[in-house]
N, C-alpha and C. Protein backbone atom coordinates (compact mmCIF):
# COMPACT_ATOMS: atom_id res chain seq x y z
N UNK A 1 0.36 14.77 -35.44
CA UNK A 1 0.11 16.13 -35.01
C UNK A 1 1.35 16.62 -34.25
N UNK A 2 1.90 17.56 -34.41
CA UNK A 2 2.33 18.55 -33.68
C UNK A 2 2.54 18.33 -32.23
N UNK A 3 3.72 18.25 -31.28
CA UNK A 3 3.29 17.92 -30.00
C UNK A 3 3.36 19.18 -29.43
N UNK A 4 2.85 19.67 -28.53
CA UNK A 4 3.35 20.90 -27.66
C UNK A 4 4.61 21.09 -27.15
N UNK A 5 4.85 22.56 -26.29
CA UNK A 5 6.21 22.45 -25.99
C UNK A 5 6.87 23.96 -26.27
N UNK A 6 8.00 23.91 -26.06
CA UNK A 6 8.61 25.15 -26.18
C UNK A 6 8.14 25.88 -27.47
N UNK A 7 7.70 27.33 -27.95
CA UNK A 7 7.21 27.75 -29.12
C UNK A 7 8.65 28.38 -29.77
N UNK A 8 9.36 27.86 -30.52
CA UNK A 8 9.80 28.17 -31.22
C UNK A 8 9.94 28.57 -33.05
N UNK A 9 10.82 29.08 -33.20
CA UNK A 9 10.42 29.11 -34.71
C UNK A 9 10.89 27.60 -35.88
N UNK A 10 9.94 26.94 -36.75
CA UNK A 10 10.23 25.96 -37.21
C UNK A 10 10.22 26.11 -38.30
N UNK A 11 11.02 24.89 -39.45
CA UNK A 11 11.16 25.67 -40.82
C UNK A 11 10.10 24.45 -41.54
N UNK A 12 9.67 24.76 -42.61
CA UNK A 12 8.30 24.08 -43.63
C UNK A 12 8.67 22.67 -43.11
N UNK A 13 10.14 22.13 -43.28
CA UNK A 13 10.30 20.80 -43.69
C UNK A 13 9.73 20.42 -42.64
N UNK A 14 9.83 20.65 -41.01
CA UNK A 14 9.27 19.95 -40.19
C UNK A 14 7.88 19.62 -39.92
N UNK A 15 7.14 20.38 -40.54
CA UNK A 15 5.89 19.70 -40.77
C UNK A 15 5.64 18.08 -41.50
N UNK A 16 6.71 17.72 -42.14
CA UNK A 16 6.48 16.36 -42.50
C UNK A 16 6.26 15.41 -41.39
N UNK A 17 5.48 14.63 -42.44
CA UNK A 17 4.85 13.49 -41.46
C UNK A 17 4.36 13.67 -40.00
N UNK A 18 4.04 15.30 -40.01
CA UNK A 18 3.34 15.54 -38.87
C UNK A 18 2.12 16.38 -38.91
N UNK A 19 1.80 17.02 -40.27
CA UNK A 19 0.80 17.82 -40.64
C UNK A 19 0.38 18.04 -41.89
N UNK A 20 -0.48 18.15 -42.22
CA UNK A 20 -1.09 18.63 -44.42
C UNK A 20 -1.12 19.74 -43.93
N UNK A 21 -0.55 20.42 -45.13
CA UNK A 21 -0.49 21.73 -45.16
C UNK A 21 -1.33 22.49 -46.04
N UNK A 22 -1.63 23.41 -45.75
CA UNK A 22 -2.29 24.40 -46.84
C UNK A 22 -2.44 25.43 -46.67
N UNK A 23 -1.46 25.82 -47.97
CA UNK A 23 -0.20 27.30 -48.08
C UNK A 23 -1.11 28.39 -49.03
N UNK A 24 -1.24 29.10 -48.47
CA UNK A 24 -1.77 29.99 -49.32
C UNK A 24 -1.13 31.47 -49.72
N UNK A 25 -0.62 31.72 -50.84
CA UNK A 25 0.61 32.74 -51.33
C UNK A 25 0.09 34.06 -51.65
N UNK A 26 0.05 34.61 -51.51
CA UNK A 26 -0.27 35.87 -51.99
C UNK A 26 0.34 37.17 -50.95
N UNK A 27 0.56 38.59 -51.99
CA UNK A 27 1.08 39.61 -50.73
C UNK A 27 0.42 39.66 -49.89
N UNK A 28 0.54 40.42 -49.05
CA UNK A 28 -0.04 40.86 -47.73
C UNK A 28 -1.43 41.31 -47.74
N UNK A 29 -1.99 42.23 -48.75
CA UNK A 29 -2.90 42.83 -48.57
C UNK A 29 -3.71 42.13 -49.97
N UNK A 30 -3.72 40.98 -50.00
CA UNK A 30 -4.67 40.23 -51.15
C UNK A 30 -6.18 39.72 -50.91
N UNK A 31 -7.14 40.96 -51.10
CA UNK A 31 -8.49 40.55 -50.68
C UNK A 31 -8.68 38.57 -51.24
N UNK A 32 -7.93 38.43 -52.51
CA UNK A 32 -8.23 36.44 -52.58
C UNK A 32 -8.43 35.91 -51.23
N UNK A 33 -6.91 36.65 -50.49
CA UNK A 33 -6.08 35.43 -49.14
C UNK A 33 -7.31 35.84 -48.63
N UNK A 34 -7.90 36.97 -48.03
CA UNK A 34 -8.55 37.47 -46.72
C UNK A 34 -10.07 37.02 -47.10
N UNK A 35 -10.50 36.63 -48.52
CA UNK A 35 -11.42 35.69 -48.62
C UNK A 35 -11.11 34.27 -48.35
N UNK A 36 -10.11 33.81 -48.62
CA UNK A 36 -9.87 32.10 -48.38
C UNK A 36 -10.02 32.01 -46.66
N UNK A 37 -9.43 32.78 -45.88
CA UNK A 37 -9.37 32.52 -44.73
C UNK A 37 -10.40 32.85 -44.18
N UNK A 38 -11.62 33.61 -44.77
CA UNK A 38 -12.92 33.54 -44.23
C UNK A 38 -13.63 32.61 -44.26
N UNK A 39 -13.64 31.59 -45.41
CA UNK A 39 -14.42 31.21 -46.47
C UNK A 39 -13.93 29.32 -45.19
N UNK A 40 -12.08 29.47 -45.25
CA UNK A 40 -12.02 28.49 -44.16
C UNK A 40 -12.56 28.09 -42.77
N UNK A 41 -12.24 29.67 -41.92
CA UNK A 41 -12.85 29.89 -40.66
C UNK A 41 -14.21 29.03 -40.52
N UNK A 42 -15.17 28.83 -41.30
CA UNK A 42 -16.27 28.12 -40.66
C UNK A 42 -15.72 26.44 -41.13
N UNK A 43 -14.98 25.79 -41.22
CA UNK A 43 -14.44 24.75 -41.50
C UNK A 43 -13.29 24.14 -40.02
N UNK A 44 -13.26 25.13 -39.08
CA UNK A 44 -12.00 24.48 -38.23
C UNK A 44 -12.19 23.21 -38.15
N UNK A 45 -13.08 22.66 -37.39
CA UNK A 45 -13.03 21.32 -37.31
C UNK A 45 -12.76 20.19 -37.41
N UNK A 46 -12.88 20.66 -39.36
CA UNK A 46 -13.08 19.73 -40.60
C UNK A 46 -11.48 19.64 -40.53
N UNK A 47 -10.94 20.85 -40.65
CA UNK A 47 -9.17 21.03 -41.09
C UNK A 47 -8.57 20.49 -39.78
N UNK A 48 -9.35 20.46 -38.60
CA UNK A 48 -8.29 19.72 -37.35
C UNK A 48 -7.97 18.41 -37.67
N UNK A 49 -9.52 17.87 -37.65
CA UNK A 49 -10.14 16.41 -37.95
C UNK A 49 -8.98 16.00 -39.20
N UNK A 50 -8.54 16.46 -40.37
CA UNK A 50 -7.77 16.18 -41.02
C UNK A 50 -6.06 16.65 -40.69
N UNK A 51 -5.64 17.03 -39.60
CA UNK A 51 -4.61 17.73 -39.33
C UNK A 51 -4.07 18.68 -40.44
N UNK A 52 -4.97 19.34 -40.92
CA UNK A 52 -4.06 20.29 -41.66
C UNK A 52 -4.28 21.76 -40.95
N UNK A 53 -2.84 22.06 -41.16
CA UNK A 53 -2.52 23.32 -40.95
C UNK A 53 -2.24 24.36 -42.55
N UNK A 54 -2.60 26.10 -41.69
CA UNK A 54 -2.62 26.47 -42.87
C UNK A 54 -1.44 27.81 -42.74
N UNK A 55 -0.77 27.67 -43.52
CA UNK A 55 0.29 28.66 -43.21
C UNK A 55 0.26 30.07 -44.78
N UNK A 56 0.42 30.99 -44.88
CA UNK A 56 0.72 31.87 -45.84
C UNK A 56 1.92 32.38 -45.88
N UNK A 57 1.85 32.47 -47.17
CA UNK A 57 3.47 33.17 -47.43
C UNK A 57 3.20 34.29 -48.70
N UNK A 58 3.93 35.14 -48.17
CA UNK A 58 4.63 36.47 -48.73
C UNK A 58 5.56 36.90 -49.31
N UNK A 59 6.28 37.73 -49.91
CA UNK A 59 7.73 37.96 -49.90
C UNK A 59 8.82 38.00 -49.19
N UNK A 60 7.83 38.01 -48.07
CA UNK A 60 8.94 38.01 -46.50
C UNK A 60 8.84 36.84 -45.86
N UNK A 61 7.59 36.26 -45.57
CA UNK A 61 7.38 35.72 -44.63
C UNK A 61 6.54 34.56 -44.49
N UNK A 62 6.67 33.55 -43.94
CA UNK A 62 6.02 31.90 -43.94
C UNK A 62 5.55 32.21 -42.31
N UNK A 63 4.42 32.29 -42.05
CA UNK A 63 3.60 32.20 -41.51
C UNK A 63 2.44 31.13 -41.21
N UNK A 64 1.88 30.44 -39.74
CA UNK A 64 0.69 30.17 -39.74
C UNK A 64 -0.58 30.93 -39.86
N UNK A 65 -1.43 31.04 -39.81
CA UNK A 65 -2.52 31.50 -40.07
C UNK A 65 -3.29 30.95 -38.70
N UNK A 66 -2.82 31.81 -37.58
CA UNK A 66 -3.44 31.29 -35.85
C UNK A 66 -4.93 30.82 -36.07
N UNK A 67 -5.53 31.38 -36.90
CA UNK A 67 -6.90 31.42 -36.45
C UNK A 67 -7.69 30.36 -36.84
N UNK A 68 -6.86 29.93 -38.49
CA UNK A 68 -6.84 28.28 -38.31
C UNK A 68 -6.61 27.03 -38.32
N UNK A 69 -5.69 27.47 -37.56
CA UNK A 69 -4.53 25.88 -37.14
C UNK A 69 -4.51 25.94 -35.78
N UNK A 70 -4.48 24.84 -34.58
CA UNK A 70 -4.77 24.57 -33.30
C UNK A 70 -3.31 24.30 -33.52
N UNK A 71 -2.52 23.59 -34.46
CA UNK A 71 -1.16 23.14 -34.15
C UNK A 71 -0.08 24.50 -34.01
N UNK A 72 0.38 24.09 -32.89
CA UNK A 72 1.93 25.16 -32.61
C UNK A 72 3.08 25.06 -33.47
N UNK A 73 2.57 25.89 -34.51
CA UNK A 73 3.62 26.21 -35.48
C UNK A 73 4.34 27.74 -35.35
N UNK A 74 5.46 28.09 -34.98
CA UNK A 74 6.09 28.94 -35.23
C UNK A 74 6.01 29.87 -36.28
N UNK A 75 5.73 31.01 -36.47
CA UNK A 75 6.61 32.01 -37.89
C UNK A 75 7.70 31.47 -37.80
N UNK A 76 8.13 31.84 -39.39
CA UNK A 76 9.23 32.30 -39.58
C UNK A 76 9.06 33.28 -40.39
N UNK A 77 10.53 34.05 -39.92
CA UNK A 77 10.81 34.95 -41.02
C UNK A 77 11.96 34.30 -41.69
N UNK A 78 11.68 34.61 -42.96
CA UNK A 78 12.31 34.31 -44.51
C UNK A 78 13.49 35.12 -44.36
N UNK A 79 14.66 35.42 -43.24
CA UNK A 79 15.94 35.87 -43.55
C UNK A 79 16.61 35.39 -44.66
N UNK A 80 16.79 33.90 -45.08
CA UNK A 80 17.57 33.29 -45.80
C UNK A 80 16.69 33.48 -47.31
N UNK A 81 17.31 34.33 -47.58
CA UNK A 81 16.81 34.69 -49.43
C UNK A 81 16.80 33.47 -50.55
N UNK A 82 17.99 32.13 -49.65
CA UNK A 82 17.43 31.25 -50.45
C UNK A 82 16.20 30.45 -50.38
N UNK A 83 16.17 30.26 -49.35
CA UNK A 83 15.38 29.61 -48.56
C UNK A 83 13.74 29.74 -49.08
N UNK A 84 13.57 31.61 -48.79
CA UNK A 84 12.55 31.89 -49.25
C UNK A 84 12.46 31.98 -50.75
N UNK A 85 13.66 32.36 -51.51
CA UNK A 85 12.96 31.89 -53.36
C UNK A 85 12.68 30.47 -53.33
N UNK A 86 13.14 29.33 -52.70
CA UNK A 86 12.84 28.25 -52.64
C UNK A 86 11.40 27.89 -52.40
N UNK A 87 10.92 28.30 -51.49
CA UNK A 87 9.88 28.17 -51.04
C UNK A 87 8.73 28.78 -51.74
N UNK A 88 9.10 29.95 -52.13
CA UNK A 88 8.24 30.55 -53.51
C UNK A 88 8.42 30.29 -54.86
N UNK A 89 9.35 29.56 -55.61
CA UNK A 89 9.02 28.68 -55.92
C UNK A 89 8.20 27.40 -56.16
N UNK A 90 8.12 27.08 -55.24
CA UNK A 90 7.10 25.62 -54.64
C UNK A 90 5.28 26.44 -54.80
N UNK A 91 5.23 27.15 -54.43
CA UNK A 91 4.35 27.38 -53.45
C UNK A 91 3.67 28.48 -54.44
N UNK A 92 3.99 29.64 -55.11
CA UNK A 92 4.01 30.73 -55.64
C UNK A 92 3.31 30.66 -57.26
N UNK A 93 2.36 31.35 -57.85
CA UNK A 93 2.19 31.65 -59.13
C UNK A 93 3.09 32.81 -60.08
N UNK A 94 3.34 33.19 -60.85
CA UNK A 94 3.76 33.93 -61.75
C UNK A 94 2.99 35.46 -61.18
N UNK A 95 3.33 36.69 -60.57
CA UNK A 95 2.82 37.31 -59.96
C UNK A 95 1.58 37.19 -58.93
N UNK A 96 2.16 36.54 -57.98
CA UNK A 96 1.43 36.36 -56.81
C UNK A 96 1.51 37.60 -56.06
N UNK A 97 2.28 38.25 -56.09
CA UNK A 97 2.53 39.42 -55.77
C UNK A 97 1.35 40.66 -56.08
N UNK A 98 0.75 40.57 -56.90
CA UNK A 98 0.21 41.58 -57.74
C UNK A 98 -1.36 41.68 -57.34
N UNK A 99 -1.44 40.87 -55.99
CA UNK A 99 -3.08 40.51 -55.55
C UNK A 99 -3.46 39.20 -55.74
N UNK A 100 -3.10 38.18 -56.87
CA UNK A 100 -3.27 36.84 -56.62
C UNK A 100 -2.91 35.71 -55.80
N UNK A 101 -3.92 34.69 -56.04
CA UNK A 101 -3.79 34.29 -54.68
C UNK A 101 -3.42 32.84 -55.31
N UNK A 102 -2.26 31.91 -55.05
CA UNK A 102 -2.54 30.27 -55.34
C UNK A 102 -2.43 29.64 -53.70
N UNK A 103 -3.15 28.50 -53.87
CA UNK A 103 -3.23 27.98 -53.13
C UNK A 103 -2.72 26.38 -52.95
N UNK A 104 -2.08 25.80 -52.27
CA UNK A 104 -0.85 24.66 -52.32
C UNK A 104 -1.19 23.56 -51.50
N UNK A 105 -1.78 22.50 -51.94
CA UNK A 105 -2.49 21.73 -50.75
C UNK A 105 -0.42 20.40 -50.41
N UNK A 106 -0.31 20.56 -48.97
CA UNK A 106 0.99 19.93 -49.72
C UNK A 106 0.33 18.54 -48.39
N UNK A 107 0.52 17.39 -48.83
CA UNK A 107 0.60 16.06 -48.57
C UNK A 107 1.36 15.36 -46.82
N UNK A 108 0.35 15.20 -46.14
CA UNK A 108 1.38 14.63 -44.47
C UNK A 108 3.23 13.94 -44.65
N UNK A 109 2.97 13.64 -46.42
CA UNK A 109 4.42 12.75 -46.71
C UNK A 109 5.40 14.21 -47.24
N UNK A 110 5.02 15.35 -47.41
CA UNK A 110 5.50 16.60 -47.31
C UNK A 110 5.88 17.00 -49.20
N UNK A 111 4.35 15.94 -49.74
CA UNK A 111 4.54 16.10 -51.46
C UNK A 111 3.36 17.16 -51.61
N UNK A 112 3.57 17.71 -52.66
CA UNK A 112 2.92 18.73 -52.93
C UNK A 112 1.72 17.89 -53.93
N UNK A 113 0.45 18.39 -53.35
CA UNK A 113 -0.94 17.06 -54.12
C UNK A 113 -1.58 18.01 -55.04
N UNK A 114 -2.03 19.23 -54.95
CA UNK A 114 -3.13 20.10 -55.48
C UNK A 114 -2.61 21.07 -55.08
N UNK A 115 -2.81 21.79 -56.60
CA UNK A 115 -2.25 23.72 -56.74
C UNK A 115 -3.66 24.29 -57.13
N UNK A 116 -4.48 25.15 -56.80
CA UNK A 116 -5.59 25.83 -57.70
C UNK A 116 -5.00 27.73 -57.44
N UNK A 117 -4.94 28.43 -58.93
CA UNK A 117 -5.03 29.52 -58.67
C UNK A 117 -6.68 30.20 -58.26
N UNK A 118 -7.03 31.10 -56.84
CA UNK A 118 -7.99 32.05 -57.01
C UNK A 118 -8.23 31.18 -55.95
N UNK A 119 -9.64 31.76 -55.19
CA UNK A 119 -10.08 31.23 -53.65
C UNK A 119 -10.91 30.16 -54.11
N UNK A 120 -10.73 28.86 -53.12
CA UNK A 120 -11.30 27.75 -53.90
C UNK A 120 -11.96 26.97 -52.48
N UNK A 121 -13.26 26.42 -52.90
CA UNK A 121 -14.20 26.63 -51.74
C UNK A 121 -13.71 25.23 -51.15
N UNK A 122 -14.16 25.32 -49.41
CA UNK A 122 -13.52 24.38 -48.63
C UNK A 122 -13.60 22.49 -49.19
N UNK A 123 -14.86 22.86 -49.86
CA UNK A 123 -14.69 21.51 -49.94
C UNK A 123 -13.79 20.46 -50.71
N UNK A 124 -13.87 21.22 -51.56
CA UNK A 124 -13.14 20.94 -52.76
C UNK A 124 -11.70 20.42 -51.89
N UNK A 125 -11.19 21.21 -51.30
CA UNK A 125 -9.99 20.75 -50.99
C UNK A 125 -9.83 19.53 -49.61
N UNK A 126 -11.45 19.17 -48.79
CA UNK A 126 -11.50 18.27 -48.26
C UNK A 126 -11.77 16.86 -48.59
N UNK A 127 -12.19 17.13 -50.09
CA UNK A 127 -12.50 16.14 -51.05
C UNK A 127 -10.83 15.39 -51.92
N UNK A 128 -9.85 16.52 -51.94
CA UNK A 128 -8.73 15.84 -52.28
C UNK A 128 -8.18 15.28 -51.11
N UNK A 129 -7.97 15.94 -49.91
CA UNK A 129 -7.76 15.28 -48.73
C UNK A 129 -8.00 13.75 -48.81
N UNK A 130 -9.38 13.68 -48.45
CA UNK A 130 -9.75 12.45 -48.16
C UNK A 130 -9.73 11.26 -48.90
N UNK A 131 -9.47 11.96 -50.66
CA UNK A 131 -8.98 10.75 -51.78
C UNK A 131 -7.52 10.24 -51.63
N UNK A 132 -6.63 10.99 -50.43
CA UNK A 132 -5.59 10.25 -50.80
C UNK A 132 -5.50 9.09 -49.66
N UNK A 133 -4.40 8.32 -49.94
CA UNK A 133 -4.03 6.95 -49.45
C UNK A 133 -3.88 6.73 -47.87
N UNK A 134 -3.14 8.11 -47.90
CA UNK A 134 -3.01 8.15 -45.86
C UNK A 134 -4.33 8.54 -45.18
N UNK A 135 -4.82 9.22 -45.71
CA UNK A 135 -6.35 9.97 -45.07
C UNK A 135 -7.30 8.58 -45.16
N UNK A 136 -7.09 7.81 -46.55
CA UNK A 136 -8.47 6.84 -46.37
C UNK A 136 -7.71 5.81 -44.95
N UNK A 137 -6.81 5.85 -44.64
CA UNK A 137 -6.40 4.74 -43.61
C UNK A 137 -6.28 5.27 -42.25
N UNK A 138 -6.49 6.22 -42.59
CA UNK A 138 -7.04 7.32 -41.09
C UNK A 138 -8.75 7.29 -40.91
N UNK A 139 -9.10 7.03 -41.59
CA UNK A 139 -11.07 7.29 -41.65
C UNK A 139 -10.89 5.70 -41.45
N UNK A 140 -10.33 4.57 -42.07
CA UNK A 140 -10.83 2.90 -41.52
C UNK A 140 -10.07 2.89 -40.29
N UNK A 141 -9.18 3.85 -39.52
CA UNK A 141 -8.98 3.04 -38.31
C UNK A 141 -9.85 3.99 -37.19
C-alpha cells in the first residue's frame, strides 16, 4: 500500500508493487464511467481489502477516482503527449472517446490481467483479483 506523506503528483509506474489498479477510460462525460463508479462505490471495502486503486483517464488526464481509493495518489496531468498516447494506448479502446467505456484491471506486478469493454459488475472483477497468484498468498497469510 501506498505510504502517506507529502501529496504530490505521481506517474502510473509508481503504483507498482504497491497497488492493483483499475483504470477506467472513457471521456469525461461517459454515463458507462459514472455508472462503473456507482456500481463500485458500494464495494469500498472489498477494493481496500484488495488494495486496489481506481484511477480514470481521459484525453487529458490520469486521475484517481477520490471516492474510491483510500490510497494517496496524486493527479496527474498528461502534459507529456507522449506519455499520455502511451498510456492510452495501454489502457484505451478504439473510440473511447465517443462515450465508451473500457475498463483495465492492471496487476500489483504492474501487468495488465483483464480488459472488458462496457460497465462490468464488481464482482466479476473481484473474482479475477482473487484468482491470481499474489492475491491467493495474501488470503493464506
Amino acid at each position: 500500500m501506498l505510504c502517506g506523506g507529502a501529496a504530490t503528483a505521481q506517474s502510473f509506474d509508481s503504483l507498482k508493487w504497491e497497488n492493483r489498479v483499475l483504470v477506467l477510460s472513457a471521456d469525461d462525460n461517459s454515463p458507462q464511467a459514472r455508472e462503473q463508479i456507482l456500481l463500485l462505490s458500494d464495494f469500498y471495502q472489498d477494493m481496500e481489502d484488495r488494495e486496489l486503486i481506481v484511477l480514470r483517464l481521459t484525453s487529458q488526464v490520469l486521475r484517481k477516482v477520490d471516492e474510491l481509493s483510500p490510497f494517496p495518489f496524486q493527479t496527474q496531468i498528461l502534459e507529456n503527449s507522449q506519455h499520455r498516447r502511451y498510456l492510452q494506448s495501454l489502457f484505451s479502446s478504439e473510440g473511447f472517446l465517443d462515450g465508451g467505456l473500457r475498463v483495465t484491471l492492471v496487476g500489483i506486478d504492474g501487468e495488465l490481467k483483464e480488459m472488458w469493454d462496457g460497465v462490468i459488475e464488481p464482482a466479476e472483477i473481484f473474482e479475477a483479483i482473487d484468482a491470481m497468484p499474489m492475491r491467493q498468498r495474501e488470503i493464506n497469510q
